[in-house]
Protein backbone atom coordinates (compact mmCIF):
# COMPACT_ATOMS: atom_id res chain seq x y z
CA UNK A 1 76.07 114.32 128.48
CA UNK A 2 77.06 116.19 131.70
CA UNK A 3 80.61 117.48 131.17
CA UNK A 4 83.35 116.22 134.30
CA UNK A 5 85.23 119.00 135.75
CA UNK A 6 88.43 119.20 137.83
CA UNK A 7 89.83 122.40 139.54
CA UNK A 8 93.93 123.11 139.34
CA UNK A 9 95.99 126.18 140.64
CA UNK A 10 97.86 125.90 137.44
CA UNK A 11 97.53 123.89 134.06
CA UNK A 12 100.34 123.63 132.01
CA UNK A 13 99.28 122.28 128.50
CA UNK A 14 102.52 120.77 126.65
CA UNK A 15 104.70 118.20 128.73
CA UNK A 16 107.95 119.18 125.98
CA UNK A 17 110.89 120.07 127.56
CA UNK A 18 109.34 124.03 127.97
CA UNK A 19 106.29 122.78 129.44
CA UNK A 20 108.13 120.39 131.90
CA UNK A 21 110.23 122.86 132.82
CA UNK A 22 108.11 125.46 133.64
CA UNK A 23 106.24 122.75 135.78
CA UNK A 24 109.19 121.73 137.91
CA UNK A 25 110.04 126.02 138.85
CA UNK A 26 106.52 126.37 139.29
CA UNK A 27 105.99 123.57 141.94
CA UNK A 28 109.36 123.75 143.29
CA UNK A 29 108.97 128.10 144.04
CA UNK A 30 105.38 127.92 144.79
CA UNK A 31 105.30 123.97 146.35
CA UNK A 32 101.60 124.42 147.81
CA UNK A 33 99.91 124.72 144.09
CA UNK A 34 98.67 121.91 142.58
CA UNK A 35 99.33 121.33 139.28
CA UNK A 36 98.66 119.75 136.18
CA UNK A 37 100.46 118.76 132.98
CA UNK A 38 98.51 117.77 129.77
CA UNK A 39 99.64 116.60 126.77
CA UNK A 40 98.33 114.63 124.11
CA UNK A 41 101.09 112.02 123.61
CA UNK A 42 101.61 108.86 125.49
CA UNK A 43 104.44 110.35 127.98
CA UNK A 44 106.75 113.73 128.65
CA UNK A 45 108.73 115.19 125.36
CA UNK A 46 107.61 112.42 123.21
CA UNK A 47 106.75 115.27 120.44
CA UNK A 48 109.07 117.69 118.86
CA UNK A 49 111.37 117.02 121.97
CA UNK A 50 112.12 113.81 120.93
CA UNK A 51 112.79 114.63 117.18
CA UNK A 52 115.46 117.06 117.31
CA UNK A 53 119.24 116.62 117.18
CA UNK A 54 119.52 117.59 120.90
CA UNK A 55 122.33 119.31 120.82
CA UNK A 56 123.50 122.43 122.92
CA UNK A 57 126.10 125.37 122.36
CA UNK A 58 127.38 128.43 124.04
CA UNK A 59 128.76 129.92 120.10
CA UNK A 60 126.58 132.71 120.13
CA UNK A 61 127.20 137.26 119.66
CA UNK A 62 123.70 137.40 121.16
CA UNK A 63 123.98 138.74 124.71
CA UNK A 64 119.87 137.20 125.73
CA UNK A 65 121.19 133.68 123.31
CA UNK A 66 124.93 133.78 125.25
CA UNK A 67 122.98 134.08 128.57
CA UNK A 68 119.69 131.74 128.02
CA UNK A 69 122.16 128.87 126.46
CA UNK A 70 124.91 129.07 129.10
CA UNK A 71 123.34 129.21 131.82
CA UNK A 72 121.33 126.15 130.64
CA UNK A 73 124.11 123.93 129.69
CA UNK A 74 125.91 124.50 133.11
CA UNK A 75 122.16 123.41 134.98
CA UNK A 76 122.68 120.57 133.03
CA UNK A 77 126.13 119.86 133.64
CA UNK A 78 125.45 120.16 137.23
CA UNK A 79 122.52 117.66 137.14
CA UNK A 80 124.88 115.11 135.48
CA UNK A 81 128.03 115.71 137.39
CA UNK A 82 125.78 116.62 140.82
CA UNK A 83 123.00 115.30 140.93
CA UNK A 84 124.08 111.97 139.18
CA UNK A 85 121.51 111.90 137.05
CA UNK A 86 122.79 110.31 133.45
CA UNK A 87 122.34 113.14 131.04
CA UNK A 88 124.63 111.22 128.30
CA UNK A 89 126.01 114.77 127.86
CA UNK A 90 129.05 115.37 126.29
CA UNK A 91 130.96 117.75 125.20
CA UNK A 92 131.63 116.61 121.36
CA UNK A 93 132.29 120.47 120.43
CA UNK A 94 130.73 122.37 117.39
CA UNK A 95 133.00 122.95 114.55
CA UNK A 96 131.68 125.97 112.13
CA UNK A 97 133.09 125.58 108.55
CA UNK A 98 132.92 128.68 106.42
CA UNK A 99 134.73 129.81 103.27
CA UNK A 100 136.19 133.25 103.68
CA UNK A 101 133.56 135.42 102.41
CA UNK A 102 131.79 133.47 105.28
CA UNK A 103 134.47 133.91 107.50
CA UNK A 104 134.67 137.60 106.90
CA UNK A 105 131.40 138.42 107.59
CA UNK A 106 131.17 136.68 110.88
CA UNK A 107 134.45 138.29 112.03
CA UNK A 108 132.70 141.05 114.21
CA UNK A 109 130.09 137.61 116.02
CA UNK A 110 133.87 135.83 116.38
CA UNK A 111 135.64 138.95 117.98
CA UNK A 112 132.16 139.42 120.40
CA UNK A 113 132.49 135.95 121.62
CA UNK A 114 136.16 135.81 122.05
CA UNK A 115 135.61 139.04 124.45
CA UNK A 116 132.92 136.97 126.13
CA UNK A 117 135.18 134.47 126.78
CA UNK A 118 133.30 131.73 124.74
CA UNK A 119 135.82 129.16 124.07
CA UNK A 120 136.35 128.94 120.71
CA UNK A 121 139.67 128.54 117.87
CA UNK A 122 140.20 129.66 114.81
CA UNK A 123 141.51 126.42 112.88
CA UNK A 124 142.58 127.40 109.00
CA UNK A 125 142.35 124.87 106.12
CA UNK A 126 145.59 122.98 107.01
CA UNK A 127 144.53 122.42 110.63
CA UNK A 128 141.26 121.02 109.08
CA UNK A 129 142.57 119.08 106.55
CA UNK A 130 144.90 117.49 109.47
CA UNK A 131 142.41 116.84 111.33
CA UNK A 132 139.74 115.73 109.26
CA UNK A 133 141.20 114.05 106.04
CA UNK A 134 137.84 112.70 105.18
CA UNK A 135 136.83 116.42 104.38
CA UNK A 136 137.35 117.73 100.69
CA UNK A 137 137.95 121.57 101.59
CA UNK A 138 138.97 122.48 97.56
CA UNK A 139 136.90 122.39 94.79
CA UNK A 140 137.70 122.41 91.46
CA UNK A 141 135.86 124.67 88.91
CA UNK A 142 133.18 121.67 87.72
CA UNK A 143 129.50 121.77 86.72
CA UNK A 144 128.37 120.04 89.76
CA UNK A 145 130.64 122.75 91.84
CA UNK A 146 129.04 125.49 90.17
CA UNK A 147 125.33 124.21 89.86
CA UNK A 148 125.90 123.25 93.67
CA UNK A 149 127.05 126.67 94.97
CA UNK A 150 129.40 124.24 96.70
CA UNK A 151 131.87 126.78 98.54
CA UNK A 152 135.78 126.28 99.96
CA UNK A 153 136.33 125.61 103.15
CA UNK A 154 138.81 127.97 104.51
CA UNK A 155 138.19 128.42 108.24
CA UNK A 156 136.35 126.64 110.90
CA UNK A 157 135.07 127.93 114.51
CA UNK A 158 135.75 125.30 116.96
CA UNK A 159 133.65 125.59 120.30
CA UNK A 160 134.62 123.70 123.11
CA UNK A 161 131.68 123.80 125.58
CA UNK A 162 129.35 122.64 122.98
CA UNK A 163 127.98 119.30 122.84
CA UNK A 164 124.90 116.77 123.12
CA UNK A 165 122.78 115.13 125.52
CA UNK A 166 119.49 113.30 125.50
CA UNK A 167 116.27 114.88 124.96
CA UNK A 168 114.77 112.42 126.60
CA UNK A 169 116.50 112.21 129.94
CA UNK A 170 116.09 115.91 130.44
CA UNK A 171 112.54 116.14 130.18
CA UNK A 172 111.67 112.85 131.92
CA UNK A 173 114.79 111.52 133.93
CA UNK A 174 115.40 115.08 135.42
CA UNK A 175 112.50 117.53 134.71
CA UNK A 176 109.58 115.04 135.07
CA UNK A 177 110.71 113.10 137.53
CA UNK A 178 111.45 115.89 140.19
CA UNK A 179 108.07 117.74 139.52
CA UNK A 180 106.47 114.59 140.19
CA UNK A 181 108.30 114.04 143.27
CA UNK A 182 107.05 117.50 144.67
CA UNK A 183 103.59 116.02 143.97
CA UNK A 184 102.67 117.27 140.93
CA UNK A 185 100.44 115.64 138.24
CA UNK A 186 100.54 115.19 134.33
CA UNK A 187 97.89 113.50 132.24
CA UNK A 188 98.88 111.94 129.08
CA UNK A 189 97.00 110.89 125.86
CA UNK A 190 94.70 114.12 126.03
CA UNK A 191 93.89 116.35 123.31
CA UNK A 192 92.53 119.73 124.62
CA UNK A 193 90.06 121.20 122.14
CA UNK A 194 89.91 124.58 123.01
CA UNK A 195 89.88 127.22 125.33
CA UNK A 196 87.11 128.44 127.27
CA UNK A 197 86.53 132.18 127.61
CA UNK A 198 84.61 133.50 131.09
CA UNK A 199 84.06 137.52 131.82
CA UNK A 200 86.27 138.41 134.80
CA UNK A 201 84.34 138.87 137.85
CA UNK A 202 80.60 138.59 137.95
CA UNK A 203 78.89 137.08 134.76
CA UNK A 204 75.94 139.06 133.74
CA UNK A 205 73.82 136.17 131.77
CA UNK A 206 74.18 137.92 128.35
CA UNK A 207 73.86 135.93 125.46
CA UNK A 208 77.22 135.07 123.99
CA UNK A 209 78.98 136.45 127.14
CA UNK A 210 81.66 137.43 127.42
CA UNK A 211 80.79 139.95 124.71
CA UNK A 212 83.10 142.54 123.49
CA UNK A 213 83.37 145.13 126.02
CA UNK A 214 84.20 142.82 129.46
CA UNK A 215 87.15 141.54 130.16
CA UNK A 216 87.89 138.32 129.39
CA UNK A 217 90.52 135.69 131.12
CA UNK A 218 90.64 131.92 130.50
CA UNK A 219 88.63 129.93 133.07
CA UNK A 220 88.93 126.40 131.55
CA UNK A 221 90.08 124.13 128.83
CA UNK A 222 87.89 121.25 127.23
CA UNK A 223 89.53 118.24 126.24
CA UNK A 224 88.04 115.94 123.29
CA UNK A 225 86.36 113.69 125.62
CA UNK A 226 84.75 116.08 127.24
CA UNK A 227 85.93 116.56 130.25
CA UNK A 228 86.04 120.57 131.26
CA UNK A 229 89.89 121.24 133.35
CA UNK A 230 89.55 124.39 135.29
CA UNK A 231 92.14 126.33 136.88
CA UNK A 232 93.31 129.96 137.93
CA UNK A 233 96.04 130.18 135.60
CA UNK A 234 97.04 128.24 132.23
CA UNK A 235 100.19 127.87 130.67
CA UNK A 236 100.78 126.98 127.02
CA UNK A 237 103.68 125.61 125.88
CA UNK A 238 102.73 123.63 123.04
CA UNK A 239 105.15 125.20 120.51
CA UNK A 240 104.48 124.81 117.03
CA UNK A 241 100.73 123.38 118.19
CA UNK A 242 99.98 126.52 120.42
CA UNK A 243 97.88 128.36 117.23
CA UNK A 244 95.56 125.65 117.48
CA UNK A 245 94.02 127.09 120.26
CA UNK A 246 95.28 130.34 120.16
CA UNK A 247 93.83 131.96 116.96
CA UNK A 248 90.54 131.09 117.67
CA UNK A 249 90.13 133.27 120.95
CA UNK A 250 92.11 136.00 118.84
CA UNK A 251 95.74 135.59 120.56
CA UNK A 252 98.95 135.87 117.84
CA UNK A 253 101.51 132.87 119.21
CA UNK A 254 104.33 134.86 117.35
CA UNK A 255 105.09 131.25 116.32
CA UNK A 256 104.71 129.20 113.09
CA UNK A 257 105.55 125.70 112.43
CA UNK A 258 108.69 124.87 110.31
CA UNK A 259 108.88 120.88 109.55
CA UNK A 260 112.98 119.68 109.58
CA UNK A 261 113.92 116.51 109.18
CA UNK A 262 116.91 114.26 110.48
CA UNK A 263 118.80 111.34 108.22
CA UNK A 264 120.63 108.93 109.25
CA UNK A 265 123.45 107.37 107.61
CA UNK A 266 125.07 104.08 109.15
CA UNK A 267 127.86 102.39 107.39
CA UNK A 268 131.48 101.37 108.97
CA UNK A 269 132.80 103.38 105.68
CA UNK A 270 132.29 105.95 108.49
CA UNK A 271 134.81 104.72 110.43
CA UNK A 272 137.80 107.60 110.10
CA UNK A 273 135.09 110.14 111.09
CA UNK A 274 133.57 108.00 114.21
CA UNK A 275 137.30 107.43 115.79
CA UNK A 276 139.28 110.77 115.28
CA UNK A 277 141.51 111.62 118.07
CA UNK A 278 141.60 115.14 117.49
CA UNK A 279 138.15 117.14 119.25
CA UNK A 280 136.69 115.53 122.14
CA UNK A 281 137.03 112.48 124.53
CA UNK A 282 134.23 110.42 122.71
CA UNK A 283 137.21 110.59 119.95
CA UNK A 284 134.68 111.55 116.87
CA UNK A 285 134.41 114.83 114.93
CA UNK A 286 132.78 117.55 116.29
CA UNK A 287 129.19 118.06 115.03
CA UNK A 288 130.01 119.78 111.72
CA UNK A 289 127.88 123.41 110.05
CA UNK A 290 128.95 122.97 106.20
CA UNK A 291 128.84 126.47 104.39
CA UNK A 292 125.48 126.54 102.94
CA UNK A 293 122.65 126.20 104.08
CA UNK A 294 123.39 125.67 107.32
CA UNK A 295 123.55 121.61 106.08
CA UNK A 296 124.99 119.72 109.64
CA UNK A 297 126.42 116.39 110.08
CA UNK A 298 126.12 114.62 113.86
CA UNK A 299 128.42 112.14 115.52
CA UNK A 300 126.77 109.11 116.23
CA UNK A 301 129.85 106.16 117.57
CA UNK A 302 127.54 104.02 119.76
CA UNK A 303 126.16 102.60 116.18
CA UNK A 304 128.39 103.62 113.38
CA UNK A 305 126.24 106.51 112.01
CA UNK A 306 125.92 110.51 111.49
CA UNK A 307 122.50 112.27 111.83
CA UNK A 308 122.24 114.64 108.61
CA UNK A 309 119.71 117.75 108.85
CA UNK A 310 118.99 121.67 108.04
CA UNK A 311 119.31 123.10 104.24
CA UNK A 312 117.39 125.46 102.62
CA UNK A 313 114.22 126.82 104.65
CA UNK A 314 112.98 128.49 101.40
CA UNK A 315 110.53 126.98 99.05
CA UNK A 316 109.50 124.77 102.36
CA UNK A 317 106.00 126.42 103.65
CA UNK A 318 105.10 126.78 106.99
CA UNK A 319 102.85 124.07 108.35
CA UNK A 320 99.38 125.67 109.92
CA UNK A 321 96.45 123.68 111.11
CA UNK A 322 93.27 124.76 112.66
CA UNK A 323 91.14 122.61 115.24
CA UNK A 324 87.88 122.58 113.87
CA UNK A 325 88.95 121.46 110.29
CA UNK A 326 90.60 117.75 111.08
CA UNK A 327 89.33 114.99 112.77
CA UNK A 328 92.04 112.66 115.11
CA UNK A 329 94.84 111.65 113.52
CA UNK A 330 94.42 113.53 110.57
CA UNK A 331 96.54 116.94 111.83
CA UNK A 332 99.17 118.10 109.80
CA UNK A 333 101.78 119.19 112.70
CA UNK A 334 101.77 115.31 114.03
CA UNK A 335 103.08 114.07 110.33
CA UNK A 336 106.44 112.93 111.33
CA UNK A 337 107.37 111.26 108.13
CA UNK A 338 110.50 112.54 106.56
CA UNK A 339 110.52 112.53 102.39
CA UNK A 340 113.63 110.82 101.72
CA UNK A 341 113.89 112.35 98.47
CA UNK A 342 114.44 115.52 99.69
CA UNK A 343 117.88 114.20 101.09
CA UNK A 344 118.51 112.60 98.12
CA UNK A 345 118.39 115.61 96.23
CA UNK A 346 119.29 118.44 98.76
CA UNK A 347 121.68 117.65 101.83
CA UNK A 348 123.18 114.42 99.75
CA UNK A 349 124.24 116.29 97.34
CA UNK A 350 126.20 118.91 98.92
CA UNK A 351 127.53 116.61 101.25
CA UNK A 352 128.62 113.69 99.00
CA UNK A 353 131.15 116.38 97.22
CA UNK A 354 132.48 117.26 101.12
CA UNK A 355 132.20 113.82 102.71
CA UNK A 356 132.64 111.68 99.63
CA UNK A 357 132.34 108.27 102.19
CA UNK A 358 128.49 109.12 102.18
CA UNK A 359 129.27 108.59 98.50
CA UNK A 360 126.36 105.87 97.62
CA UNK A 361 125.23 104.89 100.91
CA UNK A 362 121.48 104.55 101.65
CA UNK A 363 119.72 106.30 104.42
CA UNK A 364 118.91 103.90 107.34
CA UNK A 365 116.45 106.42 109.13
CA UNK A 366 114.68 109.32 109.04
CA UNK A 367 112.03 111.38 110.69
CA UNK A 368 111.17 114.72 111.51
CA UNK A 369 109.87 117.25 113.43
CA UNK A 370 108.75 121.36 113.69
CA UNK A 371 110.83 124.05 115.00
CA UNK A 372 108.21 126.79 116.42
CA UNK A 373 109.86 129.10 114.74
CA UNK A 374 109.59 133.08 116.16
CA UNK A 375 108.46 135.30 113.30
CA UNK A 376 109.88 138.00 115.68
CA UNK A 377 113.84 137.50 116.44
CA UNK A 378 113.53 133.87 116.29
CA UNK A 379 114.01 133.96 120.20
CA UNK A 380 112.04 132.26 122.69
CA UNK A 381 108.85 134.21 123.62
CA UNK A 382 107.58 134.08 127.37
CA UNK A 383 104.06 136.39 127.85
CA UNK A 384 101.18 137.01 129.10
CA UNK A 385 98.99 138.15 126.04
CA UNK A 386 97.08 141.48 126.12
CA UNK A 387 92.99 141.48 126.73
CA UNK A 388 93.05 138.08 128.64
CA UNK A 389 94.04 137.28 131.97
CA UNK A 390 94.78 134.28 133.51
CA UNK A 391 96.65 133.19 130.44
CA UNK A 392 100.48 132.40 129.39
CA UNK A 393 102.35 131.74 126.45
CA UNK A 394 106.14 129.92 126.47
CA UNK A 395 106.58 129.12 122.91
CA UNK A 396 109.11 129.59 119.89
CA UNK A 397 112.08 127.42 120.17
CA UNK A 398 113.17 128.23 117.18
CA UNK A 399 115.18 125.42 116.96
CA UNK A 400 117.60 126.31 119.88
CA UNK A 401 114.52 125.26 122.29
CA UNK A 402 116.53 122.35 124.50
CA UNK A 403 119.83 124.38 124.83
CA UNK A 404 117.75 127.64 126.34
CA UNK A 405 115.01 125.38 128.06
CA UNK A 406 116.40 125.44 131.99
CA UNK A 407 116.59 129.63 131.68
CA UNK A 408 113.11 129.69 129.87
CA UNK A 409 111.53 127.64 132.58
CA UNK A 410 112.68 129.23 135.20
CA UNK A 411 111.42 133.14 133.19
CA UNK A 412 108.04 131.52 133.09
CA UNK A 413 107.64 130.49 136.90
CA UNK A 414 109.45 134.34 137.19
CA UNK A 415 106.35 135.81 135.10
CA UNK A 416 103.96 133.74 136.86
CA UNK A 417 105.28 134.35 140.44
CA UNK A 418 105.06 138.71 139.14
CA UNK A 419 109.03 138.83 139.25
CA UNK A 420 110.76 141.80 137.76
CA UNK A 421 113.42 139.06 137.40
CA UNK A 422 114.66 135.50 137.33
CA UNK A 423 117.20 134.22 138.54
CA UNK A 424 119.11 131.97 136.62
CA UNK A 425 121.38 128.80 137.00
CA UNK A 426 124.48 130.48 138.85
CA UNK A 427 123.24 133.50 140.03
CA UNK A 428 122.09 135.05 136.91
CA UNK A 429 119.72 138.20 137.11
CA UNK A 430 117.41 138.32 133.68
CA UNK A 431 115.06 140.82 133.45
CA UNK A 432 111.81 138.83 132.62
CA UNK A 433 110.04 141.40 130.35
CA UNK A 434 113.16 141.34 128.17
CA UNK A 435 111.26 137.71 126.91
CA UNK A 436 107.98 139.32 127.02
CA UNK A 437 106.67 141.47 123.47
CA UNK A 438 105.73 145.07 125.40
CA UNK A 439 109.30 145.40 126.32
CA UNK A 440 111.01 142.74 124.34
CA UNK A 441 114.67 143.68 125.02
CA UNK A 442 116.87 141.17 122.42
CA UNK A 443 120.15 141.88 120.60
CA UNK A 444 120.24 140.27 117.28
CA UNK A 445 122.12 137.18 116.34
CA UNK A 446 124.60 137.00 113.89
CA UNK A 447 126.46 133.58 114.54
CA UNK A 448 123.68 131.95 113.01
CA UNK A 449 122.87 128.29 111.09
């Protein structure tokens, strides 16, 4: 069979909200390229995108998180408010509930952001019992207490410009649409297979070639049908997927996949925590960070629920898969089951003692997805990989990936374009190699889940 081929300036391979972001800077700095998105679902963000909680904040001590998420939220804000483009994003705030051993060591990430001027209280236990009488915030000394780990709640960090929005309409209302519109193109329901290595400059007919000693850059990608997609440069933002084709031409992601799941809980029992006057105009409680384990509870009004999600990462192995040893279908990174037993026994437990109206109720929903989580910093990662040309990597999410996603798109068309820097939504200068892994340049984060 003679293999097809098509020609692009740039191939972007991932249409998630980093991939279709990239795409839209690229096309709309550098509008004569012609470009192509591939992914192998049925339409823009319909992977990991889709599963997550969606949710953004601006409660960070990180300077890079502080600047990536900010900048990002107020993009959005001004497509919604400016460019009238239904976001459904609202600012529901983030309430951070800690005991105060919890408290105490997150006193120096409080103190940063209060000197950055992230809008945040400090609520103590009788402002939170006030407020949320649903919420048990004493325990007494009891076996289920202590085999639980279950801690007081003492304090809680309330953060006003935090919120949600829909994955969705990001990535295909806003991000899709507009690169479109520029003329860009995206093909859907394609699996590439792997990568396809070419000497740089002239090829010399030696077996195997390129061997060892030439240098190398990525001329083309082969799908599964066959068809050979060649362009100048390729971009991969496939998070968790991106070892797939990665490891076999000998590049290191940085990234490994972390399956989370989301349950949902829908009962009108829920009723005094889905109409609370006391956070935000949607009148519900803030999306709520329990002590341990980083175990979260979501707002839902519009149908009488509360997403559930996080716990424990330990004990839960990282999910790997490699191209040549599943046929379709069978890949373990597109299993998007979630085990409802590990609610039952994990995040039900803990929060039936806090919340006891999820006392007995039965999950209504669930379903997960992978973080690409950054064995680095657990920061986004935007490179171009050493020994290969032509290639480049926006990956690692780590969870956070929506509420950073404008900034990171616009630090890969940067790279791409040979910027020193990007600029970012408002102005913002960020030095692009600070992303990169030569000259990686980021503070640590403290205020973490």
């Amino acid at each position: 069979m003679t293999m097809t081929e098509t020609k692009y300036d740039v191939v972007i391979i991932g249409a998630g909200i980093f991939g279709m972001a990239s795409a839209y800077y690229l096309l709309k700095n550098n509008n004569e390229l012609k470009i192509l998105v591939i992914d192998k679902a049925a339409s823009a963000g319909a992977g990991n995108t889709a599963q997550s909680a969606a949710m953004y904040r601006d409660t960070f001590s990180s300077e890079v998180n502080l600047i990536l998420s900010s900048t990002t939220r107020d993009f959005f804000r001004h497509v919604q408010n400016n460019l009238n483009i239904n976001l459904s994003m609202k600012d529901i705030t983030y309430l951070w509930l800690m005991d105060r051993e919890k408290f105490e060591r997150n006193k120096h990430a409080i103190e940063t952001m209060l000197e950055n001027n992230i809008r945040i209280d400090i609520l103590d236990k009788n402002e939170i019992k006030q407020k949320i009488p649903e919420l048990v915030t004493d325990f007494d000394e009891n076996e289920n207490v202590n085999l639980l780990g279950l801690k007081n709640i003492d304090y809680g960090i309330l953060g006003y410009d935090c919120g949600e929005l829909d994955a969705d309409k990001i990535t295909r209302d806003f991000y899709e649409s507009e690169f479109k519109k520029l003329g860009g193109e995206t093909l859907y329901s394609t699996r590439i297979k792997k990568f396809v290595l070419e000497p740089v400059g002239e090829t010399l007919g030696i077996p195997g070639e390129p061997v060892g000693w030439q240098n190398k850059r990525v001329g083309a990608v082969e799908t599964q049908d066959e068809t050979k997609i060649i362009a100048d440069t390729f971009i991969l933002a496939t998070g968790p997927w991106a070892n797939e084709l990665l490891l076999p031409i000998g590049i290191d992601s940085h990234a490994l996949a972390l399956k989370k799941s989301l349950y949902r809980v829908q009962t009108t029992r829920l009723a005094g925590l889905l109409d609370n006057e006391h956070f935000n105009e949607e009148r519900t409680i803030p999306f709520m960070i329990f002590p341990i384990h980083g175990i979260y509870v979501k707002p839902v009004k519009y149908n009488n629920s509360v997403w559930i999600g996080g716990g424990s990462t330990i004990g839960h192995p990282y999910v790997m898969s490699c191209p040549d040893s599943y046929t379709p279908g069978e890949n373990p990174l597109d299993d998007t089951q979630a085990d409802p037993r590990d609610y039952e026994y994990d995040q039900y437990l803990i929060l039936s003692e806090y919340l006891p109206v999820l006392k007995d109720q039965p999950l209504t929903n669930q379903w997960s997805g992978f973080y690409a989580i950054n064995t680095i910093d657990k920061n986004p990662v935007v490179f171009k990989p050493a020994g290969i040309e032509s290639l480049i990597i926006v990956t690692s999410g780590s969870g956070s990936g929506i509420m950073k996603s404008d900034a990171v798109g616009r630090i890969a068309d940067a790279l791409y374009r040979g910027k020193e820097f990007a600029e970012l939504y408002g102005g913002k200068k960020f030095k692009v190699s600070r992303l990169g892994l030569i000259a990686r340049d980021i503070d640590k984060e403290y205020f973490v889940i």
